[in-house]
PDB file of N, CA and C in Angstrom:
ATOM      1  N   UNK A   1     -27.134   7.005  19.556  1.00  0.00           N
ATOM      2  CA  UNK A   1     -25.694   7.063  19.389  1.00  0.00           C
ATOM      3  C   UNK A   1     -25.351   6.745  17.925  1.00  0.00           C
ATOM      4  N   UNK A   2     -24.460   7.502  17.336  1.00  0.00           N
ATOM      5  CA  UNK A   2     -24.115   7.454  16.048  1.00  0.00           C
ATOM      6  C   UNK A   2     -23.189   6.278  15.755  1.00  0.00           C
ATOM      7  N   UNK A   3     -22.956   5.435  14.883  1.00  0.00           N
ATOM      8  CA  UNK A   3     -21.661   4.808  14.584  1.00  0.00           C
ATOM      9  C   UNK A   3     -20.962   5.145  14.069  1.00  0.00           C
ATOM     10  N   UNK A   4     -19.796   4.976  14.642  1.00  0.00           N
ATOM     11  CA  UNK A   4     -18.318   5.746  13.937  1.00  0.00           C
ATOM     12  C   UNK A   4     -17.857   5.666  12.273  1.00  0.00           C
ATOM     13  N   UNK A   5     -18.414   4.506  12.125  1.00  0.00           N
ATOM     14  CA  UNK A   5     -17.783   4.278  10.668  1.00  0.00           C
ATOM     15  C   UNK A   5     -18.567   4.562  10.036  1.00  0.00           C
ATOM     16  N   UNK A   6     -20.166   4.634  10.334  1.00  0.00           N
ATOM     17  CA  UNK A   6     -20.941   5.822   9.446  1.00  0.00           C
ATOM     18  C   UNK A   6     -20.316   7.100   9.376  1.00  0.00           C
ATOM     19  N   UNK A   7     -19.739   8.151  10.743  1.00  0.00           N
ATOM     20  CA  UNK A   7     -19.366   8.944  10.530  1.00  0.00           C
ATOM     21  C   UNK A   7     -18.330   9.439   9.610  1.00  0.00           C
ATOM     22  N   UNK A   8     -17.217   8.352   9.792  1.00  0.00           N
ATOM     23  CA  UNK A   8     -15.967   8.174   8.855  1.00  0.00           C
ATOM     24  C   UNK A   8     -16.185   8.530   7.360  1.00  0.00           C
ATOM     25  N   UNK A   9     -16.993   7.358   6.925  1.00  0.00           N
ATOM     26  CA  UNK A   9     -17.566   7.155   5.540  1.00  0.00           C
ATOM     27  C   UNK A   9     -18.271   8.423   5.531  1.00  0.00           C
ATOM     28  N   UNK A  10     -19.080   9.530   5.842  1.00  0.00           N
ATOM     29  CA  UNK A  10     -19.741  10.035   5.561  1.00  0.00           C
ATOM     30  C   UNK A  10     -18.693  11.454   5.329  1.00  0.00           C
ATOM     31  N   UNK A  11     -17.659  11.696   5.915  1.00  0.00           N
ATOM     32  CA  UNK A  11     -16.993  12.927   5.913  1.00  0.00           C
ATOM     33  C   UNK A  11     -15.887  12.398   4.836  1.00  0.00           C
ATOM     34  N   UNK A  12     -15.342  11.122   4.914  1.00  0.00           N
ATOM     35  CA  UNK A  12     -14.630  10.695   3.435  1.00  0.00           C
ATOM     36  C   UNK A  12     -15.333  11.269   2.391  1.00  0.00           C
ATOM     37  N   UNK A  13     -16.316  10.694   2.192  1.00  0.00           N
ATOM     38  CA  UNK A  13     -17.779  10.905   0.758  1.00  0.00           C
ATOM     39  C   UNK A  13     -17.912  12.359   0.131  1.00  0.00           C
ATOM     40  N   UNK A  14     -17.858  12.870   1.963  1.00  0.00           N
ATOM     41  CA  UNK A  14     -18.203  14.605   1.570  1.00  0.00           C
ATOM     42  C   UNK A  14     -17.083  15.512   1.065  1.00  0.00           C
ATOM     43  N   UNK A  15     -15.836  14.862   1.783  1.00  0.00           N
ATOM     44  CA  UNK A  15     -14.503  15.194   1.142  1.00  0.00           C
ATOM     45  C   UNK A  15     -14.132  15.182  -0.561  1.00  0.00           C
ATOM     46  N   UNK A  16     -15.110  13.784  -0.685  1.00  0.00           N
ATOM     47  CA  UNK A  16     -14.772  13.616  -1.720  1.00  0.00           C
ATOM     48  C   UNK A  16     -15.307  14.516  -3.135  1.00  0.00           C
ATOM     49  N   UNK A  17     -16.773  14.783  -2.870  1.00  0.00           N
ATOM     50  CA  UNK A  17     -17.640  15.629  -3.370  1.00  0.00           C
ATOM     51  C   UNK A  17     -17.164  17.402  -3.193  1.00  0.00           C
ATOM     52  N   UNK A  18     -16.864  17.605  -2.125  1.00  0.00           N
ATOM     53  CA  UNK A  18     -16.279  18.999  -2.182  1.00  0.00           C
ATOM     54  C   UNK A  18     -14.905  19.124  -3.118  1.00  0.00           C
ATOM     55  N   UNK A  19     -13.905  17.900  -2.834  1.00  0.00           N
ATOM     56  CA  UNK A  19     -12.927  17.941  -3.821  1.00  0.00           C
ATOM     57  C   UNK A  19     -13.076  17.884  -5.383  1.00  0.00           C
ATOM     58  N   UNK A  20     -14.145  16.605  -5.698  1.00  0.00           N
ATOM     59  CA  UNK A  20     -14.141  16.266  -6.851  1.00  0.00           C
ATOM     60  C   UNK A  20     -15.177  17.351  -7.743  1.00  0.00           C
ATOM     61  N   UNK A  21     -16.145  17.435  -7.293  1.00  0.00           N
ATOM     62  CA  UNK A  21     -17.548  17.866  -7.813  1.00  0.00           C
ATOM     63  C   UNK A  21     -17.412  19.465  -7.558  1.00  0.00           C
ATOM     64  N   UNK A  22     -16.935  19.861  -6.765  1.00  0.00           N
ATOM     65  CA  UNK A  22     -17.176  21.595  -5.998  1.00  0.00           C
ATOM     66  C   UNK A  22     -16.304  22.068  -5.881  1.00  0.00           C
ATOM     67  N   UNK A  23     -14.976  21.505  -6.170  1.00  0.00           N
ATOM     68  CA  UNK A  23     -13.764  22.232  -6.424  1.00  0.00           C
ATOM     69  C   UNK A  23     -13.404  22.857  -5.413  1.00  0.00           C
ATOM     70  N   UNK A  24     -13.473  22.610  -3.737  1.00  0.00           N
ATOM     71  CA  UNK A  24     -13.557  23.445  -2.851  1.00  0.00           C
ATOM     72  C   UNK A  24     -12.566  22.947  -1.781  1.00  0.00           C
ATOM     73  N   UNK A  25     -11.605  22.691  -2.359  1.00  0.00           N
ATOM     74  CA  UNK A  25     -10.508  22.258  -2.104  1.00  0.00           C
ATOM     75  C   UNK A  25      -9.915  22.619  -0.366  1.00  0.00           C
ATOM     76  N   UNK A  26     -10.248  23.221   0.051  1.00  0.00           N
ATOM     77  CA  UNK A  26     -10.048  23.890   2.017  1.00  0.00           C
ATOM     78  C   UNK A  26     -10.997  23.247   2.500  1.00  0.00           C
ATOM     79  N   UNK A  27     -12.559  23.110   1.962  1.00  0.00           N
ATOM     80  CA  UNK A  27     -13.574  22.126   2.555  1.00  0.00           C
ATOM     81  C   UNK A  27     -13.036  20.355   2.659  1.00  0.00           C
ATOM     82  N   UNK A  28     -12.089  20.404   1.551  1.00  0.00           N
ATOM     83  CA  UNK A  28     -12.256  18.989   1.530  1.00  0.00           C
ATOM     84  C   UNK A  28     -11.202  18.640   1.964  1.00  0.00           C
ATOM     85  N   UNK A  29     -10.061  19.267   1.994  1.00  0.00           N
ATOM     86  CA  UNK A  29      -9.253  18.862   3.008  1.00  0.00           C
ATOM     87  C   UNK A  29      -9.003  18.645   4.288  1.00  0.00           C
ATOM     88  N   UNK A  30     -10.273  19.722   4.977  1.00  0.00           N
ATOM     89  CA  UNK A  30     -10.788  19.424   6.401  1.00  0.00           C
ATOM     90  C   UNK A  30     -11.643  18.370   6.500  1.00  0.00           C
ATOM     91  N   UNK A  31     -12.323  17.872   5.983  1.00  0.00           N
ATOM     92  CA  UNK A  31     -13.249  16.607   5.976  1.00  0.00           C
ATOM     93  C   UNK A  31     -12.011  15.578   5.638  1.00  0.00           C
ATOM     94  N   UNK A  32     -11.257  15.646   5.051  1.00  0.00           N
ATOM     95  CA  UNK A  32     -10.097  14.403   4.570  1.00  0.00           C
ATOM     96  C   UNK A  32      -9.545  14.109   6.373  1.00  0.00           C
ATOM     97  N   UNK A  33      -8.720  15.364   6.547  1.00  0.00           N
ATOM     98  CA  UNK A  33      -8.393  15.644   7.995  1.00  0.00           C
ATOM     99  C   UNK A  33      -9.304  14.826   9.320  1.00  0.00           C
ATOM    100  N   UNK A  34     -10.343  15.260   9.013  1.00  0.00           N
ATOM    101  CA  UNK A  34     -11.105  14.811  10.346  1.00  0.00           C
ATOM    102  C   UNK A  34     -11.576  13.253   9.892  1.00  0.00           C
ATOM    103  N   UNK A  35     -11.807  13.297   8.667  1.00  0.00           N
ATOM    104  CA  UNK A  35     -12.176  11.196   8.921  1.00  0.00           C
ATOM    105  C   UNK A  35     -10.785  10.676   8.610  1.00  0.00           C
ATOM    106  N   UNK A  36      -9.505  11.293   8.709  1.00  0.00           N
ATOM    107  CA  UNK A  36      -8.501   9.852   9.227  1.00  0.00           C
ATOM    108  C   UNK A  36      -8.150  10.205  11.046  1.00  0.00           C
ATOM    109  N   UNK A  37      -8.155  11.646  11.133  1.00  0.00           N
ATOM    110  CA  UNK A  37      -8.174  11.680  12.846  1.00  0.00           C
ATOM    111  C   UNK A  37      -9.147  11.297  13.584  1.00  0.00           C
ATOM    112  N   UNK A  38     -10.707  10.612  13.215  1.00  0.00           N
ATOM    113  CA  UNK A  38     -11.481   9.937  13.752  1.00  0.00           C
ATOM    114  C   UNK A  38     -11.110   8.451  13.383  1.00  0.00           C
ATOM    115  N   UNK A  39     -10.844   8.207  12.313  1.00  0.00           N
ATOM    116  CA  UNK A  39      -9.902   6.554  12.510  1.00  0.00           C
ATOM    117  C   UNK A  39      -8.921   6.720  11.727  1.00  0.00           C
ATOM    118  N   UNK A  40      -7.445   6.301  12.203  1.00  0.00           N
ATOM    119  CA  UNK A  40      -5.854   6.618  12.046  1.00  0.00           C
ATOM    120  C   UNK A  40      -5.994   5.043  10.475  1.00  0.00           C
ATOM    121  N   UNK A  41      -7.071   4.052  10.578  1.00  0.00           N
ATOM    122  CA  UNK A  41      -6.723   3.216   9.798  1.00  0.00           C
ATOM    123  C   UNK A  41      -7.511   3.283   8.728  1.00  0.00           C
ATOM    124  N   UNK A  42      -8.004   4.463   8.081  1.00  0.00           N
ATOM    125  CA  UNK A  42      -8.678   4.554   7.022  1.00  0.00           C
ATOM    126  C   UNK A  42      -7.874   5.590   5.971  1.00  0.00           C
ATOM    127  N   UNK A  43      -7.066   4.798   5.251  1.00  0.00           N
ATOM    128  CA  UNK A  43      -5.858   5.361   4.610  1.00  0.00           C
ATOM    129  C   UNK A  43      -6.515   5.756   3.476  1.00  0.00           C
ATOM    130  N   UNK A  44      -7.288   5.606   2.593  1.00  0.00           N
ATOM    131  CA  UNK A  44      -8.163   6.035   1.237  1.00  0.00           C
ATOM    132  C   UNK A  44      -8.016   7.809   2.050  1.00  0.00           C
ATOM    133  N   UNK A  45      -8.524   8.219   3.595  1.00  0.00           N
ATOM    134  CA  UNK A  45      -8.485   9.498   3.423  1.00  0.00           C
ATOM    135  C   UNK A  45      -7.442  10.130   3.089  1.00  0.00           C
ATOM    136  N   UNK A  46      -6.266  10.171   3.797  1.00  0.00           N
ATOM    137  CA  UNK A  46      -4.612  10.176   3.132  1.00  0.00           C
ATOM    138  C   UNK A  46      -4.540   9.963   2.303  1.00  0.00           C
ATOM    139  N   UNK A  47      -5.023   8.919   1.305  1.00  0.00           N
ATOM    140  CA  UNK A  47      -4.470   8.949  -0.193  1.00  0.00           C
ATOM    141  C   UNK A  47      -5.472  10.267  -1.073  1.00  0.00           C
ATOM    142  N   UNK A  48      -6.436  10.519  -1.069  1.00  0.00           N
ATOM    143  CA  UNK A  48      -7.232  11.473  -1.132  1.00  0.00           C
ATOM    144  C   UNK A  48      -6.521  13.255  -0.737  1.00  0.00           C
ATOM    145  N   UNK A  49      -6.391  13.228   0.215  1.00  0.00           N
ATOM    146  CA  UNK A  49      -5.919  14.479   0.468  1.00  0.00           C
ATOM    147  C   UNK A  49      -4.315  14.570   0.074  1.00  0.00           C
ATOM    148  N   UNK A  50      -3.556  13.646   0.205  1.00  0.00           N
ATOM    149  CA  UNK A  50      -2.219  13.660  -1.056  1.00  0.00           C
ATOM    150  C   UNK A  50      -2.458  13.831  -2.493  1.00  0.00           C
ATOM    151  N   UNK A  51      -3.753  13.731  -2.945  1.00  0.00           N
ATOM    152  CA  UNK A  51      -3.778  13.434  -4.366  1.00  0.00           C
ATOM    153  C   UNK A  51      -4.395  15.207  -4.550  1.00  0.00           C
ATOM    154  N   UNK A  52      -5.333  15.421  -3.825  1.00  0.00           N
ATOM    155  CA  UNK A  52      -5.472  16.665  -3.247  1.00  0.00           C
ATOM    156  C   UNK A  52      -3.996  18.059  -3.409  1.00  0.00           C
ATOM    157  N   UNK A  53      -3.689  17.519  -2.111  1.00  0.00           N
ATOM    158  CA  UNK A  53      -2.331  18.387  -2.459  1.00  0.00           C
ATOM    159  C   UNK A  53      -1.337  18.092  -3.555  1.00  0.00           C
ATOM    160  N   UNK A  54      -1.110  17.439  -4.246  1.00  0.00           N
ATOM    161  CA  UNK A  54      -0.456  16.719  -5.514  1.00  0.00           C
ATOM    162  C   UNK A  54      -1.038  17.932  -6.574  1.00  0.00           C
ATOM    163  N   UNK A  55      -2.349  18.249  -6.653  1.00  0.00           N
ATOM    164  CA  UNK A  55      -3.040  18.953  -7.730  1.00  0.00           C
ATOM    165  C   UNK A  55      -2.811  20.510  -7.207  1.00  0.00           C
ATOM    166  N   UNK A  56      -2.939  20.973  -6.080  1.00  0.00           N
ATOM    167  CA  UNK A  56      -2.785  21.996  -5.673  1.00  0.00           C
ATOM    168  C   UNK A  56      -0.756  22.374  -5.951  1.00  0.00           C
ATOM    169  N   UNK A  57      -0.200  21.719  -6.636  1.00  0.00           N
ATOM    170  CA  UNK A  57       1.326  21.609  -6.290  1.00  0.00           C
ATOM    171  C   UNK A  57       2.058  21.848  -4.947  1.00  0.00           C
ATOM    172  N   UNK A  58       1.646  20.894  -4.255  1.00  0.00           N
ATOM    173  CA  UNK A  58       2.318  20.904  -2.938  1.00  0.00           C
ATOM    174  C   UNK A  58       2.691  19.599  -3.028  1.00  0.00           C
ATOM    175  N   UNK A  59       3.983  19.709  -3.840  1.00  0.00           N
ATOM    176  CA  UNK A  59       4.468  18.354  -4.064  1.00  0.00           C
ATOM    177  C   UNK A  59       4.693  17.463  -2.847  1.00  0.00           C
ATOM    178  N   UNK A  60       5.704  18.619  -1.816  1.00  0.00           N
ATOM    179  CA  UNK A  60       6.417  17.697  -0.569  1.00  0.00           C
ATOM    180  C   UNK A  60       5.217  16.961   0.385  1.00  0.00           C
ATOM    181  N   UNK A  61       4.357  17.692   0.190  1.00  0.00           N
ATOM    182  CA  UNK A  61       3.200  17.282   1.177  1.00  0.00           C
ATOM    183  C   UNK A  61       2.554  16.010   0.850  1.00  0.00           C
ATOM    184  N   UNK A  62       2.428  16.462  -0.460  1.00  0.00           N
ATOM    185  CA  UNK A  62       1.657  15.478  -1.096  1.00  0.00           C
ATOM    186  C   UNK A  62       2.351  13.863  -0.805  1.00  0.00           C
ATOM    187  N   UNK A  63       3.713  13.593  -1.032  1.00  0.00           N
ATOM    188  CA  UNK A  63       4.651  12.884  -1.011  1.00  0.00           C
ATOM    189  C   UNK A  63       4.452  12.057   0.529  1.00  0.00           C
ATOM    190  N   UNK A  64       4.597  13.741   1.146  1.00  0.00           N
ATOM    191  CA  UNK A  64       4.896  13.423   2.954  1.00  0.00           C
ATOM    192  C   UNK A  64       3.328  12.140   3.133  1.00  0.00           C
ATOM    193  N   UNK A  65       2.320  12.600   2.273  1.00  0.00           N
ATOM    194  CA  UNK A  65       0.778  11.747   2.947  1.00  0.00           C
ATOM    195  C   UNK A  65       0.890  10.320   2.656  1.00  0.00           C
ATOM    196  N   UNK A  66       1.632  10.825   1.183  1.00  0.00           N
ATOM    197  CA  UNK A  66       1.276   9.094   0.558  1.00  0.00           C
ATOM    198  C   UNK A  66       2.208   8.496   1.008  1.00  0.00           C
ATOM    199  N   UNK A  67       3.885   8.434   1.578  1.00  0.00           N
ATOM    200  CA  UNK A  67       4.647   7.755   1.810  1.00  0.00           C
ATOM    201  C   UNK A  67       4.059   7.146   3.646  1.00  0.00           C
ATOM    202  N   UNK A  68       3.369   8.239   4.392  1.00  0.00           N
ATOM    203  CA  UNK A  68       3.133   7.736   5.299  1.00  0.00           C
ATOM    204  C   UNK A  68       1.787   6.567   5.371  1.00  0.00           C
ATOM    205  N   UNK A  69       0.822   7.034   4.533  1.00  0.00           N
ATOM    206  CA  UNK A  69       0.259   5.585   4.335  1.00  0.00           C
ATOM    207  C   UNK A  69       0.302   4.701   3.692  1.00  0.00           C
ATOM    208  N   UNK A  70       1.780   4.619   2.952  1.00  0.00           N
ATOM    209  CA  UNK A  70       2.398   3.362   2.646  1.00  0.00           C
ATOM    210  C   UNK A  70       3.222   2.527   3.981  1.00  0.00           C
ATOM    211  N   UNK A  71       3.422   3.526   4.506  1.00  0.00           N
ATOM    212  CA  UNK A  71       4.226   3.045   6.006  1.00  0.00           C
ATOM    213  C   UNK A  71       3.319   2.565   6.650  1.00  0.00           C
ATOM    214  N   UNK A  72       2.308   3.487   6.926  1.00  0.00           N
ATOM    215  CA  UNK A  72       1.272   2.881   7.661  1.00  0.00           C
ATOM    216  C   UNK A  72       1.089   1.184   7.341  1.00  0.00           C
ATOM    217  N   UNK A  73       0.988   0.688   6.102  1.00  0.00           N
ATOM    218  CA  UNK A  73       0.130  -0.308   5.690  1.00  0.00           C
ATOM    219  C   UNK A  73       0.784  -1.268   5.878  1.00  0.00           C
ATOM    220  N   UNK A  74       2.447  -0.829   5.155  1.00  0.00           N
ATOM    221  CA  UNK A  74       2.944  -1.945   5.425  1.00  0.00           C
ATOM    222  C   UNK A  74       3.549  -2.644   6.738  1.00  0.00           C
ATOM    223  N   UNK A  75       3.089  -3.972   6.756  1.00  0.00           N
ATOM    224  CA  UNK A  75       3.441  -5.196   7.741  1.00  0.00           C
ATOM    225  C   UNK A  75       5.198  -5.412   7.942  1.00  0.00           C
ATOM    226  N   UNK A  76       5.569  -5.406   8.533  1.00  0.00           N
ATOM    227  CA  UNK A  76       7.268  -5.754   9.245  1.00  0.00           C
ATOM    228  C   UNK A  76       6.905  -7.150   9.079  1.00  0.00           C
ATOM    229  N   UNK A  77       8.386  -7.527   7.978  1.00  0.00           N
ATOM    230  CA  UNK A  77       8.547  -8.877   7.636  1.00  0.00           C
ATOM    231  C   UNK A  77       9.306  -8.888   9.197  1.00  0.00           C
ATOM    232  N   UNK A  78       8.718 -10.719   9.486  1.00  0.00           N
ATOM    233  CA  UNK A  78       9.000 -11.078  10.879  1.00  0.00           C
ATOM    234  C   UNK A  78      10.312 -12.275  10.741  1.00  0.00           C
ATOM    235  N   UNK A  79      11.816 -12.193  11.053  1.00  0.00           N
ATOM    236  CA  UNK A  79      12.322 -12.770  10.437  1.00  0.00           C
ATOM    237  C   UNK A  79      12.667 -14.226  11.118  1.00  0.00           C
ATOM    238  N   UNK A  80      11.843 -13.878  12.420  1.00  0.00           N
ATOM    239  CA  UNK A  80      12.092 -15.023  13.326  1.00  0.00           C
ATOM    240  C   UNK A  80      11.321 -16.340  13.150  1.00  0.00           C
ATOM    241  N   UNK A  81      10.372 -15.968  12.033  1.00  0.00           N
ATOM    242  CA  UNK A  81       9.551 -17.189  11.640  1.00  0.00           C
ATOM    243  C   UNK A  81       9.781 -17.787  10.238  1.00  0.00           C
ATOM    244  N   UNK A  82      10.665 -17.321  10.035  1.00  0.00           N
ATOM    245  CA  UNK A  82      11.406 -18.102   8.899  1.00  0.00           C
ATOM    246  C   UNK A  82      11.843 -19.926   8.987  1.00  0.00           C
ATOM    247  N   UNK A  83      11.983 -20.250   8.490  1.00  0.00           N
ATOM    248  CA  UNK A  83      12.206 -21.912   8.819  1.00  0.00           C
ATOM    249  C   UNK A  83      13.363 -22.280   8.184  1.00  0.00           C
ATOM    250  N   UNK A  84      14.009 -21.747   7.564  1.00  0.00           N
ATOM    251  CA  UNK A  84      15.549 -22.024   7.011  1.00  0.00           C
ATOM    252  C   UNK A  84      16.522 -20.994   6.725  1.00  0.00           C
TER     253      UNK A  84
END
């Protein structure tokens, strides 16, 4: 049985190499794709494939990735535990 976060890491990596190194920009956006839909909390892939579409000029998209894994990340201030 494989471990998942080997898998993760390994299609991030390859994403990254098809994007960076091979210029193959449809390869690596499907590898970006499939290691955050195999884990929703590995936001480096989203920031990757926004930076991705950012270069390709797909501004809105690009925007749409990174604002959602800023949402993603951030924590809801809790205001009920305040003390004064």
């Amino acid at each position: 049985m494989t471990n998942p976060e080997y898998v993760v890491g390994a299609l991030r990596w390859l994403g990254y190499g098809y994007h960076f190194f091979l210029n193959k920009r449809k390869e690596a956006a499907t590898l970006y794709e499939g290691c955050f839909e195999l884990d929703p909390t590995c936001y480096d892939c989203l920031i990757f494939l926004s930076y991705l579409k950012f270069n390709e000029g797909d501004l809105i998209k690009a925007w749409s990735l990174a604002r959602k894994t800023l949402l993603m990340r951030c924590v809801p201030y809790d205001r009920s535990s305040r003390t004064h």
